[in-house]
Protein backbone atom coordinates (compact mmCIF):
# COMPACT_ATOMS: atom_id res chain seq x y z
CA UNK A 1 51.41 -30.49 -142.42
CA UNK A 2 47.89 -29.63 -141.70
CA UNK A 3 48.84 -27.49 -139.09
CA UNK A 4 51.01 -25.11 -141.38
CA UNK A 5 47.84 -24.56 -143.71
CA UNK A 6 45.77 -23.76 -140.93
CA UNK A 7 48.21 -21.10 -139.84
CA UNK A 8 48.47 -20.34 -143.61
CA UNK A 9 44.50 -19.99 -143.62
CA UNK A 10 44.52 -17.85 -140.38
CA UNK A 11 47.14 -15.45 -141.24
CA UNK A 12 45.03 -14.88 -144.44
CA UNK A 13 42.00 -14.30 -142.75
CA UNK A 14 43.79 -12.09 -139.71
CA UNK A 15 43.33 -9.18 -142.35
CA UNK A 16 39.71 -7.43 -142.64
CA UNK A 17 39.88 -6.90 -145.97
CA UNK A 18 40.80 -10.74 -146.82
CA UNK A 19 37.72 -11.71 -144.44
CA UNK A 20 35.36 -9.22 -146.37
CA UNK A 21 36.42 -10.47 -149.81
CA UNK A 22 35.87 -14.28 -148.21
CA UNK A 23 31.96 -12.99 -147.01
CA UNK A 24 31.88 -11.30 -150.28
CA UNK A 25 32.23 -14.37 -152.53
CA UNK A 26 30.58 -16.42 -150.33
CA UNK A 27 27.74 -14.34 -151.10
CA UNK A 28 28.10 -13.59 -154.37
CA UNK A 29 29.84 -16.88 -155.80
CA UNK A 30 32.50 -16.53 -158.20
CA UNK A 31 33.55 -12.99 -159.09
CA UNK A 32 36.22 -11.55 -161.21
CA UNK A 33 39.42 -9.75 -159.88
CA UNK A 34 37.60 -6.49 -160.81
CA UNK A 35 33.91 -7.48 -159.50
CA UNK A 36 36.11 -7.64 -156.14
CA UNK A 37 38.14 -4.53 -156.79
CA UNK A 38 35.26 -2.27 -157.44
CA UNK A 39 33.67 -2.90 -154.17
CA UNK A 40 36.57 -2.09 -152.26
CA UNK A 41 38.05 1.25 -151.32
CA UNK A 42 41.55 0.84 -152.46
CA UNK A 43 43.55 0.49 -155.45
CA UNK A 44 42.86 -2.89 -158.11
CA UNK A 45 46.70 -3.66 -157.18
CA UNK A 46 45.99 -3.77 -152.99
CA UNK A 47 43.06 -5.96 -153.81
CA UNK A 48 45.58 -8.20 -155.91
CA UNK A 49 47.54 -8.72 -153.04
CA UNK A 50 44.71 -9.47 -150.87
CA UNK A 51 43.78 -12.28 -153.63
CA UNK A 52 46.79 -13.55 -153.78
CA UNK A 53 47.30 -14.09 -150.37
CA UNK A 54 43.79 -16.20 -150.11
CA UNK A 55 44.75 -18.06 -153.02
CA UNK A 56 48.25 -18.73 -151.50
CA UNK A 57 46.52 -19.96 -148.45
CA UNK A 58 43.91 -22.32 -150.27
CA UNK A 59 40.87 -20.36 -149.26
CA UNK A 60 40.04 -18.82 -152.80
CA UNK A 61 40.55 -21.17 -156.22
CA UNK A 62 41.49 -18.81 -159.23
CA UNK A 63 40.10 -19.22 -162.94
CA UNK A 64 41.80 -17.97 -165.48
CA UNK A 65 39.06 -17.18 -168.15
CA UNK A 66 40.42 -15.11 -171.26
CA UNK A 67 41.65 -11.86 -169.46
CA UNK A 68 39.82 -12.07 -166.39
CA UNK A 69 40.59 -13.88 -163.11
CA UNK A 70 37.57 -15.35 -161.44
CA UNK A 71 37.71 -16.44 -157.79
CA UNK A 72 35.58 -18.29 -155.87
CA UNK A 73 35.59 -20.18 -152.35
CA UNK A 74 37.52 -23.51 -152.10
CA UNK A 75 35.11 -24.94 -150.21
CA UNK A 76 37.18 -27.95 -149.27
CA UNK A 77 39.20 -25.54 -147.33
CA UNK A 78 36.38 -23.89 -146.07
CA UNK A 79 35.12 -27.65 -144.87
CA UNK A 80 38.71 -28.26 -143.48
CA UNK A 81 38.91 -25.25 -140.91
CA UNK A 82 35.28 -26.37 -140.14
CA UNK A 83 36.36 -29.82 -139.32
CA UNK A 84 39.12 -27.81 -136.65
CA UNK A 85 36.67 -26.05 -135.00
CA UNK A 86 34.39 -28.62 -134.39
CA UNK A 87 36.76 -30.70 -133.00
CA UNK A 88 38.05 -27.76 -130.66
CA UNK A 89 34.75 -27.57 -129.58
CA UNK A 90 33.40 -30.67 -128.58
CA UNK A 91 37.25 -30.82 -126.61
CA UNK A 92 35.91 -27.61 -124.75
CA UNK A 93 33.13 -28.73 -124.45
CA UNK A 94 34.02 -32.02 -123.24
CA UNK A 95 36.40 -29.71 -120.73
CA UNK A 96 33.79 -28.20 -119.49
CA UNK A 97 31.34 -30.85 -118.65
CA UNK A 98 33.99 -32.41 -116.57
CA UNK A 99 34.46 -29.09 -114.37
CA UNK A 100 30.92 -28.59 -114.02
CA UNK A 101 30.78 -32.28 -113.00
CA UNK A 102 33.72 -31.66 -110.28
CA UNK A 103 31.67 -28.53 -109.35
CA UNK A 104 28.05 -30.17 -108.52
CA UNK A 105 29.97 -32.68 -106.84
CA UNK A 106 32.40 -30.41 -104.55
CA UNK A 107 28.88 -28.45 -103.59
CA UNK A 108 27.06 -31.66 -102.71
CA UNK A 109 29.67 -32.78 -100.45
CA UNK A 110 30.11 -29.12 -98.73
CA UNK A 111 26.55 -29.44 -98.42
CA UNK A 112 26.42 -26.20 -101.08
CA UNK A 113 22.52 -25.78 -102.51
């Protein structure tokens, strides 16, 4: 199940737009709907979308606070795909320091400096 909100999270943030609003309220905090809208280049209803979607994925949590919508980062989502790449990493990594292992040691018996 993980796996499909990953992919959930990833399509979301696949867009520019999406990945700009993410940097946005990660550097502004919680904004409204129209806070986001205004420093965007398209219309309030594209910007919707784009909210939706992040919300849909689990990235943004939405407020409803009279008439405005206020989004912010989920950071437990935000923790989640961090979690994932670490993980991917230290496998890499782990990758990696094998083969360079296998290297030193196929040049030491070639007699390689």
């Amino acid at each position: 199940m993980l796996y499909i909100i990953f992919m959930d999270m990833f399509s979301a943030l696949g867009q520019p737009t999406r990945r700009e609003i993410i940097e946005l309220l990660a550097q502004k905090g919680q904004l409204s709907a129209t806070d986001i809208s205004q420093r965007f280049d398209m219309s309030a209803p594209a910007i919707s979308q784009h909210l939706k979607v992040l919300h849909a994925s689990n990235l943004v949590s939405v407020e409803k606070k009279a008439q405005q919508r206020l989004y912010k980062i989920n950071p437990n989502a935000i923790e989640e795909l961090d979690k994932w790449f670490r993980k991917l990493k230290k496998e890499w990594e782990e990758r990696l320091d094998r083969l360079d292992i296998l290297l030193k040691e196929e040049k030491r018996r070639r007699g390689v400096k």
